[in-house]
N, C-alpha and C. Protein backbone atom coordinates (compact mmCIF):
# COMPACT_ATOMS: atom_id res chain seq x y z
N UNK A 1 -16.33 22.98 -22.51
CA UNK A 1 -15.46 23.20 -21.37
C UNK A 1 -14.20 22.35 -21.56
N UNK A 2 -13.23 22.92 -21.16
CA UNK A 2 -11.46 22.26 -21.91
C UNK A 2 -11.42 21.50 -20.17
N UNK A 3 -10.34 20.47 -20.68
CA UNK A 3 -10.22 19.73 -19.24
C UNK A 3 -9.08 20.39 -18.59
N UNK A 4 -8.47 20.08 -17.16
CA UNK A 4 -7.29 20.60 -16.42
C UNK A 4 -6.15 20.42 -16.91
N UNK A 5 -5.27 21.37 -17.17
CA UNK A 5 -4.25 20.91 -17.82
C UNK A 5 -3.33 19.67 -17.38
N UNK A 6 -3.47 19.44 -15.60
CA UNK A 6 -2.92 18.03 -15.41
C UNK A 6 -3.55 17.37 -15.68
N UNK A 7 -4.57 16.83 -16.23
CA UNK A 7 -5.53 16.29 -16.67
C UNK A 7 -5.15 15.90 -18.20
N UNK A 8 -4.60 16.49 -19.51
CA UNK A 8 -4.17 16.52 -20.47
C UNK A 8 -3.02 15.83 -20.01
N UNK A 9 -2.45 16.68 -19.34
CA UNK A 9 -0.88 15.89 -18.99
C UNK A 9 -0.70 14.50 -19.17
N UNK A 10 -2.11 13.49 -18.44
CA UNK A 10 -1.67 12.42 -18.37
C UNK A 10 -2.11 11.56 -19.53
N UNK A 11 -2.62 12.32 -20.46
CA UNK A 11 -3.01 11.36 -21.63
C UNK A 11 -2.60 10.17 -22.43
N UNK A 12 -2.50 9.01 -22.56
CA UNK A 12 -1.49 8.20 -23.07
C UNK A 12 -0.99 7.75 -22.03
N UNK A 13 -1.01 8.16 -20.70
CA UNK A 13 0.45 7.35 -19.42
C UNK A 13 0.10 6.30 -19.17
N UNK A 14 1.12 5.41 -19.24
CA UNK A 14 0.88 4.11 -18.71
C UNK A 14 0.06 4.35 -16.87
N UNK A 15 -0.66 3.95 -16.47
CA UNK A 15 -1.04 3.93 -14.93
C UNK A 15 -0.83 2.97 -13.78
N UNK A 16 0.41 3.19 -12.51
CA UNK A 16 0.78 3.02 -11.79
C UNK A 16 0.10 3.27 -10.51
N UNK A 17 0.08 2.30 -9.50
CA UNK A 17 -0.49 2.72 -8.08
C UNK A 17 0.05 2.63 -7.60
N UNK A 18 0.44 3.41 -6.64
CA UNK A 18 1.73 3.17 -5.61
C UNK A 18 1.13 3.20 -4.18
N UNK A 19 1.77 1.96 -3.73
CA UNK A 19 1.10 2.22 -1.93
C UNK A 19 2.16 2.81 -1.33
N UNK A 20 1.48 4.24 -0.83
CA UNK A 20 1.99 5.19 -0.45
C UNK A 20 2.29 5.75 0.90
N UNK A 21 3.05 5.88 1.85
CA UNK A 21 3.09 5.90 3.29
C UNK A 21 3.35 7.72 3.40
N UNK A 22 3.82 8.43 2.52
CA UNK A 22 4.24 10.26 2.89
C UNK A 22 5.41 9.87 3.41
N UNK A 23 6.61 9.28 3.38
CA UNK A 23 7.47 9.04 4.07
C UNK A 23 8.87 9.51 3.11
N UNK A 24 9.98 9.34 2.74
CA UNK A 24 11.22 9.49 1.92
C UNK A 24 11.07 8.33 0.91
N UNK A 25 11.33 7.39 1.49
CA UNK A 25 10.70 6.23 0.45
C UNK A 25 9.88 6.23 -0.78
N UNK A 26 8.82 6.51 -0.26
CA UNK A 26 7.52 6.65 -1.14
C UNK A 26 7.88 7.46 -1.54
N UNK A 27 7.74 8.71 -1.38
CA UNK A 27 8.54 9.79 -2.04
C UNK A 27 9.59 9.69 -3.39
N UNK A 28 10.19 9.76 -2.58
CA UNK A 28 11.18 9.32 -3.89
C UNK A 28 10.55 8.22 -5.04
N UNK A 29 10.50 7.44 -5.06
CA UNK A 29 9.63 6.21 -5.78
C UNK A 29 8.36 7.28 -6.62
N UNK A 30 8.12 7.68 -6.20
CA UNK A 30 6.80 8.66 -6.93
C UNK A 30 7.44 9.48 -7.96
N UNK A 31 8.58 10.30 -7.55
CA UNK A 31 9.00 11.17 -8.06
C UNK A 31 9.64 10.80 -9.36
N UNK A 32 10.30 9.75 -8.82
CA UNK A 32 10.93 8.54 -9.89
C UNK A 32 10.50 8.12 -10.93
N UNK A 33 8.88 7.43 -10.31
CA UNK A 33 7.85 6.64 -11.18
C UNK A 33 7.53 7.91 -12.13
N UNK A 34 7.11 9.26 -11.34
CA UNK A 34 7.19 10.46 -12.77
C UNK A 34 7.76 11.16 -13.91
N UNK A 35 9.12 10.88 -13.21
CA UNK A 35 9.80 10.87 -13.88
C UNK A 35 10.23 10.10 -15.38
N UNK A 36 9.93 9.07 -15.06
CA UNK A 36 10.00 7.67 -15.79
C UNK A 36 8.50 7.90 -16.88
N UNK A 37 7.75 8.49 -16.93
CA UNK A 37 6.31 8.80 -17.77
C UNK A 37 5.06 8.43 -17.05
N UNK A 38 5.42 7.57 -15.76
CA UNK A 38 4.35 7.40 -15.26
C UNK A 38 2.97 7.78 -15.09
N UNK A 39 1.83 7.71 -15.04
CA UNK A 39 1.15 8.33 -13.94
C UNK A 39 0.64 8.01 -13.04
N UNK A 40 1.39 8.49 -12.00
CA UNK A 40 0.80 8.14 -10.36
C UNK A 40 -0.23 7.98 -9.49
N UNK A 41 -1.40 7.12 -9.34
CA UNK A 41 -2.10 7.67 -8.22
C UNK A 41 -1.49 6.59 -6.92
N UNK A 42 -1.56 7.54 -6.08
CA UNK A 42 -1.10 6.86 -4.58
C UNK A 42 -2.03 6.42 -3.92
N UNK A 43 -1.93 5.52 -3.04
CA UNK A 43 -2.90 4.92 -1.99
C UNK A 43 -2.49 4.60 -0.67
N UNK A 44 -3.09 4.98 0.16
CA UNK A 44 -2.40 5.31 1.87
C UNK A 44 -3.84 5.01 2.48
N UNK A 45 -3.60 3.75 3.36
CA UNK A 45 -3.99 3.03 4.29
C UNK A 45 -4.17 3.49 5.93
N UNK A 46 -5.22 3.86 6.23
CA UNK A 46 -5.28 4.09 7.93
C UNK A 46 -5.35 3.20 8.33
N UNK A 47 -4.55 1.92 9.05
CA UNK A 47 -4.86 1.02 9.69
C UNK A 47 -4.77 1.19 11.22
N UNK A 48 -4.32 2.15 11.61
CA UNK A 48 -4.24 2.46 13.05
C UNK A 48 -3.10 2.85 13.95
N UNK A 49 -2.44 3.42 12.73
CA UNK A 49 -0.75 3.23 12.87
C UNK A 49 0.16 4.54 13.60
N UNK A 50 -1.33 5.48 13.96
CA UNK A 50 -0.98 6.45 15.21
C UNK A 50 -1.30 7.81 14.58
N UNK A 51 -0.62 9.02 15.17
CA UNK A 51 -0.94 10.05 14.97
C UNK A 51 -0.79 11.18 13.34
N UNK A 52 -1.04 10.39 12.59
CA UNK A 52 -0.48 10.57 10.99
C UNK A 52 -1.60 12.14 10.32
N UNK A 53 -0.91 12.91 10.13
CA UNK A 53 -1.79 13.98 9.17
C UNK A 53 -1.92 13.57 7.80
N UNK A 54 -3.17 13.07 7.16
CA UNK A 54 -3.19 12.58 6.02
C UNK A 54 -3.92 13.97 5.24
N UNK A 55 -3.78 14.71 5.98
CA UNK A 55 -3.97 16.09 4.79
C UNK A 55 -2.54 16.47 4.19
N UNK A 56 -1.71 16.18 5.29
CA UNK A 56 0.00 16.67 5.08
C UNK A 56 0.03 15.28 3.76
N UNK A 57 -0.11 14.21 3.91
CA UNK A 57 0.53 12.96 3.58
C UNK A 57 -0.29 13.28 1.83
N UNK A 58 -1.72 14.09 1.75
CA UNK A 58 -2.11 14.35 0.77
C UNK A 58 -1.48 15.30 -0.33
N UNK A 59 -1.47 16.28 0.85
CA UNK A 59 -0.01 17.72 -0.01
C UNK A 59 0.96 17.00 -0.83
N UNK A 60 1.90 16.39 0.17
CA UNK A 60 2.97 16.08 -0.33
C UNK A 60 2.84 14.58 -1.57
N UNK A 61 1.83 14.20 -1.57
CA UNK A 61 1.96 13.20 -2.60
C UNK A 61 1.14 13.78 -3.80
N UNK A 62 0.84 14.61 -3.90
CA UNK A 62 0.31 15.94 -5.17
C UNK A 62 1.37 16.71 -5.52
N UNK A 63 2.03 17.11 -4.06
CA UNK A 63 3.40 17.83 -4.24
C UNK A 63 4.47 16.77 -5.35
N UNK A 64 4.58 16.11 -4.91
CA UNK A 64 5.83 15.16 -5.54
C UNK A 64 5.25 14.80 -7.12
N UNK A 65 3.91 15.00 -7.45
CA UNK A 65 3.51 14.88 -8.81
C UNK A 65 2.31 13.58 -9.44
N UNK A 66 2.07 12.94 -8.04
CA UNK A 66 0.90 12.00 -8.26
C UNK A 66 -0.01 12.83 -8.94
N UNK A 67 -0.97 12.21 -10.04
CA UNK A 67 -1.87 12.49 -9.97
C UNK A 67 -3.32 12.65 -9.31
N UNK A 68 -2.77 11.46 -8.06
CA UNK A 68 -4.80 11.45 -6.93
C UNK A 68 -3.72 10.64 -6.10
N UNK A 69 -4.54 11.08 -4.65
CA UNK A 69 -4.36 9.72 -4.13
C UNK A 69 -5.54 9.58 -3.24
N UNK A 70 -5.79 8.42 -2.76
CA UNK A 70 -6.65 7.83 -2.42
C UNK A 70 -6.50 7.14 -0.42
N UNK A 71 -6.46 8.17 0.36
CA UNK A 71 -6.78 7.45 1.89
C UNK A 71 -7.60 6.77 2.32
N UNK A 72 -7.29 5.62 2.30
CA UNK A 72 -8.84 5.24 2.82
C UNK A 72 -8.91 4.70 4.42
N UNK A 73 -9.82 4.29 5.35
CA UNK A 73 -9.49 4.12 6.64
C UNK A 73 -10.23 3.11 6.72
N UNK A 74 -8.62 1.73 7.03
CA UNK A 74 -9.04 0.71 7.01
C UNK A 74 -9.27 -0.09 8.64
N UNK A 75 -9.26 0.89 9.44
CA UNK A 75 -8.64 0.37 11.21
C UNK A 75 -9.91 -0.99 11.44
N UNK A 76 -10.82 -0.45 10.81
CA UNK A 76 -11.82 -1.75 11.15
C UNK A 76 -11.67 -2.70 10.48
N UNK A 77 -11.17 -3.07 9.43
CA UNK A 77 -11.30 -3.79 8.76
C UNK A 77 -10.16 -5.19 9.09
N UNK A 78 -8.99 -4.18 9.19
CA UNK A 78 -7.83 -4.04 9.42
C UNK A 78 -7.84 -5.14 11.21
N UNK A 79 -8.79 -4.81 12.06
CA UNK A 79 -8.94 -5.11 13.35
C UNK A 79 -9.79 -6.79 13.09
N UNK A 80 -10.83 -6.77 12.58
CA UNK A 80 -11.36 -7.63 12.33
C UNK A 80 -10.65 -9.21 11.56
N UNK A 81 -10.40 -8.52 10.59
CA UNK A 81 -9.66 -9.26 9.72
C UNK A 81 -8.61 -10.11 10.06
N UNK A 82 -7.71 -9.12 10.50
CA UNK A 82 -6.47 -9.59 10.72
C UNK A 82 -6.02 -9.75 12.34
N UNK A 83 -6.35 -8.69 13.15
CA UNK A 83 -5.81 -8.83 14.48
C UNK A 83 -6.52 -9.94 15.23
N UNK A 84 -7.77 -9.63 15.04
CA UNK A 84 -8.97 -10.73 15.69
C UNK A 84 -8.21 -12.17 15.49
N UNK A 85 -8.15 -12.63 13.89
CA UNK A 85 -7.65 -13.90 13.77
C UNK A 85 -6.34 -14.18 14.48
N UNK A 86 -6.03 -13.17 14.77
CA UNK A 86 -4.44 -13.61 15.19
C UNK A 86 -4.58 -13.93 16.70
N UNK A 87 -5.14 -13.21 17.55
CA UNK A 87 -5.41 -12.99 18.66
C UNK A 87 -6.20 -14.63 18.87
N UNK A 88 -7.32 -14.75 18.05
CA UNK A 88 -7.94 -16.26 18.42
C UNK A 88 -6.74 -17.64 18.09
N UNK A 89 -5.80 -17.51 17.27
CA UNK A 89 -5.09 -18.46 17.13
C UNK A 89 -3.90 -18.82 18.30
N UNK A 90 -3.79 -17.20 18.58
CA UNK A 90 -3.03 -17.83 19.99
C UNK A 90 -4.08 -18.14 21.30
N UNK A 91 -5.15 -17.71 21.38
CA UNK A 91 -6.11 -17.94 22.60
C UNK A 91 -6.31 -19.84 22.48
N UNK A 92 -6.03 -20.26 21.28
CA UNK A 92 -6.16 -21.71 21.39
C UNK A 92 -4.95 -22.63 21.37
N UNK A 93 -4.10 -21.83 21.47
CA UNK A 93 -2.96 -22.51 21.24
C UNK A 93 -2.73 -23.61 21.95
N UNK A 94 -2.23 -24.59 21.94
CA UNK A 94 -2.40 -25.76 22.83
C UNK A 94 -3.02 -26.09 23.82
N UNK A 95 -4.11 -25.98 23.25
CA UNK A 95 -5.41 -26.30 23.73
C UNK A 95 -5.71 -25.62 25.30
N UNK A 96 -5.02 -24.43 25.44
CA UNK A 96 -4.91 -23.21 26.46
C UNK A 96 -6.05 -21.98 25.78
């Protein structure tokens, strides 16, 4: 069985990750980085950042020529980690 031809495509490419938002920015930068011999896989973060279609945000970063990208959903992690600590550092703040 022969592999996908994007799959051949990337043989030899140096490999790039790009943290990826679906936005103009990123975008461009992808298109760029492909341009350049890259190969792309993208990575896009759910941290909780509202009403985002990450099927659209998937299209278009396949569209622009990534090879994968990777959503992952970090809101818990993301909550724990980071907001929690923040939230307890001001709950003690001078000794309030």
């Amino acid at each position: 069985m022969s592999e996908p031809a994007s799959k051949k495509q990337n043989v030899g490419k140096e490999k790039v990750v790009l943290a990826y938002s679906g936005g103009l920015d990123t975008s461009v930068i992808l298109v760029w980085l492909v341009q350049k011999g890259f190969e792309v896989i993208c990575f896009c973060a759910n941290v909780g950042q509202g009403e985002e279609d990450y099927e659209a945000v998937k299209k278009k970063a396949l569209g622009c020529g990534a090879s994968k990208i990777h959503i992952e959903d970090l809101r818990s992690e993301f909550v724990t980690d980071f907001i929690f600590p923040a939230v307890k550092c001001n709950a003690i703040y001078e000794s309030r």
